[in-house]
N, C-alpha and C. Protein backbone atom coordinates (compact mmCIF):
# COMPACT_ATOMS: atom_id res chain seq x y z
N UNK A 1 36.01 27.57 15.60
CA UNK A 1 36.90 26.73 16.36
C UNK A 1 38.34 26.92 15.91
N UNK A 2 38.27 27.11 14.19
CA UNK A 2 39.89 27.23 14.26
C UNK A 2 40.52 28.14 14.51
N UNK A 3 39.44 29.77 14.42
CA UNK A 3 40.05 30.99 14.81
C UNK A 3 40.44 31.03 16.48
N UNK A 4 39.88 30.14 17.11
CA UNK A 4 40.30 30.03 18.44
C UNK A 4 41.20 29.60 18.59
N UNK A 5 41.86 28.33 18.22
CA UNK A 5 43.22 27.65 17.95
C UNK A 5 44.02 28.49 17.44
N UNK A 6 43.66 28.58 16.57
CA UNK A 6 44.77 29.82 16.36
C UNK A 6 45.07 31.47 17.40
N UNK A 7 44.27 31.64 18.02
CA UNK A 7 44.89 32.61 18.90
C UNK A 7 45.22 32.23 20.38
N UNK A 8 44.83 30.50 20.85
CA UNK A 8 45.32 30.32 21.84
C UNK A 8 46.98 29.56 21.30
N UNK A 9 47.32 29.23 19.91
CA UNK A 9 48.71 28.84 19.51
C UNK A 9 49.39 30.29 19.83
N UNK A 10 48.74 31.20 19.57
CA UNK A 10 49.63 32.93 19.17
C UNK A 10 49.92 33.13 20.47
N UNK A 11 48.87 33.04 21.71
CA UNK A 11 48.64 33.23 22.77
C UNK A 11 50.25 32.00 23.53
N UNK A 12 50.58 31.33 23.12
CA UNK A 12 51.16 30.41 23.37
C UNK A 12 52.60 30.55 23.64
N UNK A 13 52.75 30.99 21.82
CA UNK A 13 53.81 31.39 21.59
C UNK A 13 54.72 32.89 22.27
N UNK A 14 53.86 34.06 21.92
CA UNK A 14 53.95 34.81 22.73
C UNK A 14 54.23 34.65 24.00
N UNK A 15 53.59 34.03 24.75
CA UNK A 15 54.48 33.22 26.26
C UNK A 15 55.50 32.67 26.62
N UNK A 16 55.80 31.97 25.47
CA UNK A 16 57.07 31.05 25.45
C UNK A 16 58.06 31.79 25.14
N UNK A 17 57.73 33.06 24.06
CA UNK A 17 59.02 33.99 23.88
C UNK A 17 59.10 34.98 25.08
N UNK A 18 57.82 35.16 25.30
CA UNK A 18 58.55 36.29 26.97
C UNK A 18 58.98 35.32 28.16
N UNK A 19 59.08 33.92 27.59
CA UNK A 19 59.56 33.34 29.10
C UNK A 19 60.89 33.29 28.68
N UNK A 20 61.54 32.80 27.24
CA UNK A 20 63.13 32.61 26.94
C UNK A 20 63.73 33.65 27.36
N UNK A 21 62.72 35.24 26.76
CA UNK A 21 63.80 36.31 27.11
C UNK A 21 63.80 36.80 28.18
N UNK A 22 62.61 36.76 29.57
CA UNK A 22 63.15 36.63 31.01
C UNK A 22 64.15 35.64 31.26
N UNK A 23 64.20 34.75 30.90
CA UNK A 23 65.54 33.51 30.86
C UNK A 23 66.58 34.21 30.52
N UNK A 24 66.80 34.98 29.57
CA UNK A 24 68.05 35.23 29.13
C UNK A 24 68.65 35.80 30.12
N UNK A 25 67.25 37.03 30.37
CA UNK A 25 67.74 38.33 31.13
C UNK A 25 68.57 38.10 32.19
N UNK A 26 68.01 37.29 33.73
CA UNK A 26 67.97 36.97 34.33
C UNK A 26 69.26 36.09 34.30
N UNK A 27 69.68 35.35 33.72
CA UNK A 27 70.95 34.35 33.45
C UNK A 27 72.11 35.42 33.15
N UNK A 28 71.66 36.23 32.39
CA UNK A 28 72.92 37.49 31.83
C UNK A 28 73.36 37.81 33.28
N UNK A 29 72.20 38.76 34.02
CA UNK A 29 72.32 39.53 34.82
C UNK A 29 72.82 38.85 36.27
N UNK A 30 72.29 37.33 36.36
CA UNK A 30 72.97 36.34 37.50
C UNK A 30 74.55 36.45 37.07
N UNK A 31 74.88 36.09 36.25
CA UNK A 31 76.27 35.96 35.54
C UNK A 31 77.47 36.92 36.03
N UNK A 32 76.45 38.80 35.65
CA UNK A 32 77.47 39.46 35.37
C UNK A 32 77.87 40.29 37.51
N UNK A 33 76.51 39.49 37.86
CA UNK A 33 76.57 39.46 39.18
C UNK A 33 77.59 38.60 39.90
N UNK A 34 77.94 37.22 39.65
CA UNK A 34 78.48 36.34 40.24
C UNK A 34 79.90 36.46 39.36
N UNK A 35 80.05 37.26 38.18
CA UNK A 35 81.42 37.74 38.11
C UNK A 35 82.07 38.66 39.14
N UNK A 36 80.98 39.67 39.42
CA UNK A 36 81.80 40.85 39.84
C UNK A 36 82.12 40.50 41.22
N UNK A 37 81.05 39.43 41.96
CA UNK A 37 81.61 38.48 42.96
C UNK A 37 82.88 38.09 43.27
N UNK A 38 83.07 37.36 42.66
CA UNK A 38 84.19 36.53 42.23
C UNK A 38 85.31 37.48 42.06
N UNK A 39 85.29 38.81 41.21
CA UNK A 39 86.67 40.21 41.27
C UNK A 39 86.67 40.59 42.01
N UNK A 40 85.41 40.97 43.25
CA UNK A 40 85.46 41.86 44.10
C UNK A 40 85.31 41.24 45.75
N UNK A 41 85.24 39.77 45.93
CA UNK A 41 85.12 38.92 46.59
C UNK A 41 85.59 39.47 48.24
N UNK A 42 86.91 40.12 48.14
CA UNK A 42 87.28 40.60 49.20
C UNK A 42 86.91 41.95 49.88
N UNK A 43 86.39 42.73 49.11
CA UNK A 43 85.37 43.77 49.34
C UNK A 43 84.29 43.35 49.98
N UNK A 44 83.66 42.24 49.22
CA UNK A 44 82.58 41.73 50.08
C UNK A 44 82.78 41.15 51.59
N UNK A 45 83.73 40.75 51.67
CA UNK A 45 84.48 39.95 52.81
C UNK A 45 84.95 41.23 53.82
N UNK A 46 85.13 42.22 53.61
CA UNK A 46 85.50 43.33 54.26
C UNK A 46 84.46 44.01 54.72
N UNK A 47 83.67 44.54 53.60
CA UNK A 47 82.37 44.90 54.56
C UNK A 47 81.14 44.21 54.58
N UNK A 48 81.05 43.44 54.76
CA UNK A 48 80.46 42.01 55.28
C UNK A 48 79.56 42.41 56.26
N UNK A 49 80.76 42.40 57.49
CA UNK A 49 79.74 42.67 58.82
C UNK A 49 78.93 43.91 58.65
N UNK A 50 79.60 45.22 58.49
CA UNK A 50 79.05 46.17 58.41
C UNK A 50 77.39 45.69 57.63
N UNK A 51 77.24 45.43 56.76
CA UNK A 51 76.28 45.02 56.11
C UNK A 51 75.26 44.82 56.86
N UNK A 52 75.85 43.51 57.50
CA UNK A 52 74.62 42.51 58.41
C UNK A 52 74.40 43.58 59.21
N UNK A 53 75.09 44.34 59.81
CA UNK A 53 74.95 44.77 61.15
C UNK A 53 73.96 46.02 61.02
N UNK A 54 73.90 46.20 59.68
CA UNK A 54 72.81 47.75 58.52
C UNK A 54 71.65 46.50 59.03
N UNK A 55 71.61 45.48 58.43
CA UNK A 55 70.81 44.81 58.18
C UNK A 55 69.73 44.17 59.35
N UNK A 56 70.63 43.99 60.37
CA UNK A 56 70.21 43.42 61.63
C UNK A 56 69.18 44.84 62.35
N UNK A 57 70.14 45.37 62.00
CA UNK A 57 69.42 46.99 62.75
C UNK A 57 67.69 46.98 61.64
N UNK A 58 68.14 46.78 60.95
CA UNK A 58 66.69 47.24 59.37
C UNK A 58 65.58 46.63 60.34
N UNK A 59 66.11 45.35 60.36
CA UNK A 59 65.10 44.10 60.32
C UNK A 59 64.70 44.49 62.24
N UNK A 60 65.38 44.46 62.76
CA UNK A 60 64.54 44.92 64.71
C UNK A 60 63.87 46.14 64.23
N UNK A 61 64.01 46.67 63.66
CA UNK A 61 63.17 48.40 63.42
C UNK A 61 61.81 47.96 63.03
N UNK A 62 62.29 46.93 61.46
CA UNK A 62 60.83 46.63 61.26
C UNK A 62 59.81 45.45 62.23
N UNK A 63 60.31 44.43 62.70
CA UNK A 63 60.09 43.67 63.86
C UNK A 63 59.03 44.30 64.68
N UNK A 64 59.94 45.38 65.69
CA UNK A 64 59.16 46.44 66.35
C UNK A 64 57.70 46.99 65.33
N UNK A 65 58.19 47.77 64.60
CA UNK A 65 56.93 48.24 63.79
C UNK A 65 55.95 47.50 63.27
N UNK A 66 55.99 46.34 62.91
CA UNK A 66 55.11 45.12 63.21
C UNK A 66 54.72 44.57 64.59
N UNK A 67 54.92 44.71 65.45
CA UNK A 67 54.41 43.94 66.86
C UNK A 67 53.99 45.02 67.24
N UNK A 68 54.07 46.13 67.21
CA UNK A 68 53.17 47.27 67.22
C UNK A 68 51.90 47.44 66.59
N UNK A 69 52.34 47.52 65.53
CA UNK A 69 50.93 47.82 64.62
C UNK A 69 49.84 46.72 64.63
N UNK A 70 50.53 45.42 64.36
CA UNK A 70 49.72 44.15 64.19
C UNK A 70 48.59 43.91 66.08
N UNK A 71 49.71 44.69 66.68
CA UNK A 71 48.54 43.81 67.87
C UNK A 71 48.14 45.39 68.58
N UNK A 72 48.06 46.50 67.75
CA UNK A 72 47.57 47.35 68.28
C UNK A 72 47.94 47.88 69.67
N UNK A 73 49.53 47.80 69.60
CA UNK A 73 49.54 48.08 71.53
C UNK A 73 49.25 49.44 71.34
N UNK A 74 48.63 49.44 72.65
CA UNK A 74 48.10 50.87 73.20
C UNK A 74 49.65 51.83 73.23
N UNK A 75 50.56 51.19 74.24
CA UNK A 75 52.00 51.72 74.29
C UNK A 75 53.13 51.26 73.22
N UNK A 76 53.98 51.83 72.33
CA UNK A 76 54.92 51.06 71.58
C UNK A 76 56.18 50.92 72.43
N UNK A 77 56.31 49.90 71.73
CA UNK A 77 57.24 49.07 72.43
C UNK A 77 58.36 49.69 72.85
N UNK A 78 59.09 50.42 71.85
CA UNK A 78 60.27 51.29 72.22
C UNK A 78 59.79 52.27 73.44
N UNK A 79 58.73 52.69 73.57
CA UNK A 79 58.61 53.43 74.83
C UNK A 79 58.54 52.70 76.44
N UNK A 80 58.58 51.03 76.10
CA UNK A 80 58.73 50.45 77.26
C UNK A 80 60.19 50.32 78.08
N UNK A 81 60.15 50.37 79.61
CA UNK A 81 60.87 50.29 79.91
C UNK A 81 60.68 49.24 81.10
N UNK A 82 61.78 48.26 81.26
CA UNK A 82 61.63 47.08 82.48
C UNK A 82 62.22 47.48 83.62
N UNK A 83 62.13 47.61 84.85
CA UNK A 83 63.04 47.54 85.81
C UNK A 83 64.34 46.72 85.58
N UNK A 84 65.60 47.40 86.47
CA UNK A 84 66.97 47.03 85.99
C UNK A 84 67.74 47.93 84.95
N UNK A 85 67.15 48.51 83.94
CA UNK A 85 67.92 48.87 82.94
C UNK A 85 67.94 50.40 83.11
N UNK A 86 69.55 51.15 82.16
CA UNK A 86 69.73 52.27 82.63
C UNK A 86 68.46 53.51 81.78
N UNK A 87 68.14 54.37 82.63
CA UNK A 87 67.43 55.21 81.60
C UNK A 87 67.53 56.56 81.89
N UNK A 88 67.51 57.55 81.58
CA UNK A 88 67.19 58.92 81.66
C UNK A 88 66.80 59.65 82.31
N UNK A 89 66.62 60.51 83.06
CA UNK A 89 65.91 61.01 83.98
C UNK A 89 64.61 61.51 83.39
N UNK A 90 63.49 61.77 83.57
CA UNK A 90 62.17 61.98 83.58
C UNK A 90 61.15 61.70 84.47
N UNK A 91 59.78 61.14 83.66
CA UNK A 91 58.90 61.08 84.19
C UNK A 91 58.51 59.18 83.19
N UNK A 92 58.41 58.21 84.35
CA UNK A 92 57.94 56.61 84.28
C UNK A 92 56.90 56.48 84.77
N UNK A 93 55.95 56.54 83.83
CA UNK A 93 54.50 56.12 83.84
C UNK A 93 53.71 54.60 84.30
N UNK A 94 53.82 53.82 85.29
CA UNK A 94 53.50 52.26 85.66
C UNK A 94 52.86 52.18 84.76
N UNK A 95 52.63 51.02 84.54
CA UNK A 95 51.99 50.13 83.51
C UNK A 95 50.86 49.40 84.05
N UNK A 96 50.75 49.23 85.40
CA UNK A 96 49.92 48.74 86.36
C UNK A 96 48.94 49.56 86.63
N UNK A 97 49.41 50.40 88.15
CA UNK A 97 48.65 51.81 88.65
C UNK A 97 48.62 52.78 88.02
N UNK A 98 49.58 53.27 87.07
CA UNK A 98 49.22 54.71 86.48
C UNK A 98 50.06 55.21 87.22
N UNK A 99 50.85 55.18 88.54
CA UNK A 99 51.19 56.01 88.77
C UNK A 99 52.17 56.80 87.74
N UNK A 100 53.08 58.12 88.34
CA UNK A 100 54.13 58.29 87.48
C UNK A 100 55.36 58.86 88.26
N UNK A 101 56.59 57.68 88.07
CA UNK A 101 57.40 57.92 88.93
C UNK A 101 58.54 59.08 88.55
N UNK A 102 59.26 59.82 88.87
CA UNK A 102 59.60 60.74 88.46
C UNK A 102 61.37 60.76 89.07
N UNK A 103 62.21 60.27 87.96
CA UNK A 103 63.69 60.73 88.12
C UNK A 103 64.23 61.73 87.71
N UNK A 104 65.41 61.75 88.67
CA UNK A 104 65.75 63.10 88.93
C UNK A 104 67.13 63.19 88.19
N UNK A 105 67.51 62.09 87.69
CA UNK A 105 68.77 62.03 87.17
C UNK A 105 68.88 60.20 86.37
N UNK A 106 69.65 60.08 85.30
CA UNK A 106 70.03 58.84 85.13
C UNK A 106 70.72 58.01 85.55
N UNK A 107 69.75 56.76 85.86
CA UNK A 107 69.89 55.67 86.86
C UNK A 107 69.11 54.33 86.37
N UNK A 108 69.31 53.24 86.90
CA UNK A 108 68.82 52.04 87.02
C UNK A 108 67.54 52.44 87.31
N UNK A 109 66.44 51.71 86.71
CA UNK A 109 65.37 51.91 87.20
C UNK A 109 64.67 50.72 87.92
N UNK A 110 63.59 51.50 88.68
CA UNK A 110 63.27 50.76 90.29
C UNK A 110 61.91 50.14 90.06
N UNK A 111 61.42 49.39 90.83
CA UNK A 111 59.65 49.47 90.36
C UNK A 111 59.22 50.58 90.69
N UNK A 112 58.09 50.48 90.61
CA UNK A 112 56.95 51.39 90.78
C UNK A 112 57.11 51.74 92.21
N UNK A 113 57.04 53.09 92.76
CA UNK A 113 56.84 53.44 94.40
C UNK A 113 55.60 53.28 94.86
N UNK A 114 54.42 52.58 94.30
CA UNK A 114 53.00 52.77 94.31
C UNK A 114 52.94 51.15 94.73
N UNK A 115 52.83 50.45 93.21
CA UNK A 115 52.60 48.95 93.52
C UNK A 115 53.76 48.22 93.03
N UNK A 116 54.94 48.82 93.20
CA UNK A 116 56.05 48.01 92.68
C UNK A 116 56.16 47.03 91.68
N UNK A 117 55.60 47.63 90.74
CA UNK A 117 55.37 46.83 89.22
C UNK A 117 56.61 46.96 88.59
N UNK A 118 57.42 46.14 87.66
CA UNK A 118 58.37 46.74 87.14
C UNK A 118 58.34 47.02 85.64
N UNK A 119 56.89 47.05 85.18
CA UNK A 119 57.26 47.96 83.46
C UNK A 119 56.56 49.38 83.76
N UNK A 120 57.56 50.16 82.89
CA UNK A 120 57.21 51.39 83.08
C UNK A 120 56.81 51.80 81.43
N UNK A 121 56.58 53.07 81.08
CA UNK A 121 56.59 53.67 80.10
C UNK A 121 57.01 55.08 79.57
N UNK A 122 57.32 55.73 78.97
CA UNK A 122 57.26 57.00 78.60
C UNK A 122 56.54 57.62 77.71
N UNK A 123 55.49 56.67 77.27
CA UNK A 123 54.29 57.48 76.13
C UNK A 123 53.32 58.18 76.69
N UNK A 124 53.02 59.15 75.99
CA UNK A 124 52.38 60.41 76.59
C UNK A 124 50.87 59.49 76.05
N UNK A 125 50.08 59.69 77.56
CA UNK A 125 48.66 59.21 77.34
C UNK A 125 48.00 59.98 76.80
């Protein structure tokens, strides 16, 4: 019994010293962070937006790549296209009939010439 006490005290201690010196670390390193803040404040303030705007882009990329993967669409999303919006000339696959409508140049896109559905696609079946 006492050799157990004694290695759940050791066991103890040992914990308590790797928790002070993550404490330290962590307090140092907050510190020498919220200094260089504080010197460089207007840097931050300058490219700021740029940042978010890295950031905003990161986060729809991964968004997409999650609502993809998670619900298994057959088509990804970036290959959808709605009626109204400008696109490319090719070949728009309905989403409905199958048909595949085929532009000849970039333009607004139309529904479907088949069943006038308006999502199209461009993923190769």
């Amino acid at each position: 019994m006492e050799e157990a006490r004694k290695t759940l005290q050791g066991a103890k201690d040992w914990l308590l010293e790797d928790v002070a010196l993550m404490s330290a670390y962590w307090h140092d390193k907050m510190g020498y962070t919220e200094a260089w803040v504080d010197a460089n404040w207007h840097l931050v303030l300058d490219e700021g937006h740029e940042l978010i705007e890295e950031l905003d882009e990161k986060e729809d990329a991964a968004l997409l790549w999650l609502i993809n993967h998670v619900n298994n669409n057959p088509v990804p999303l970036e290959q959808c296209h709605v009626v109204g919006t400008v696109v490319e000339s090719g070949s728009y696959h309905c989403m409905s009939c199958g048909h595949d409508n085929v532009l000849e140049s970039k333009q607004y896109l139309t529904p479907c010439e088949i069943c006038h559905y308006g999502l199209m696609s461009t993923h190769n079946q």
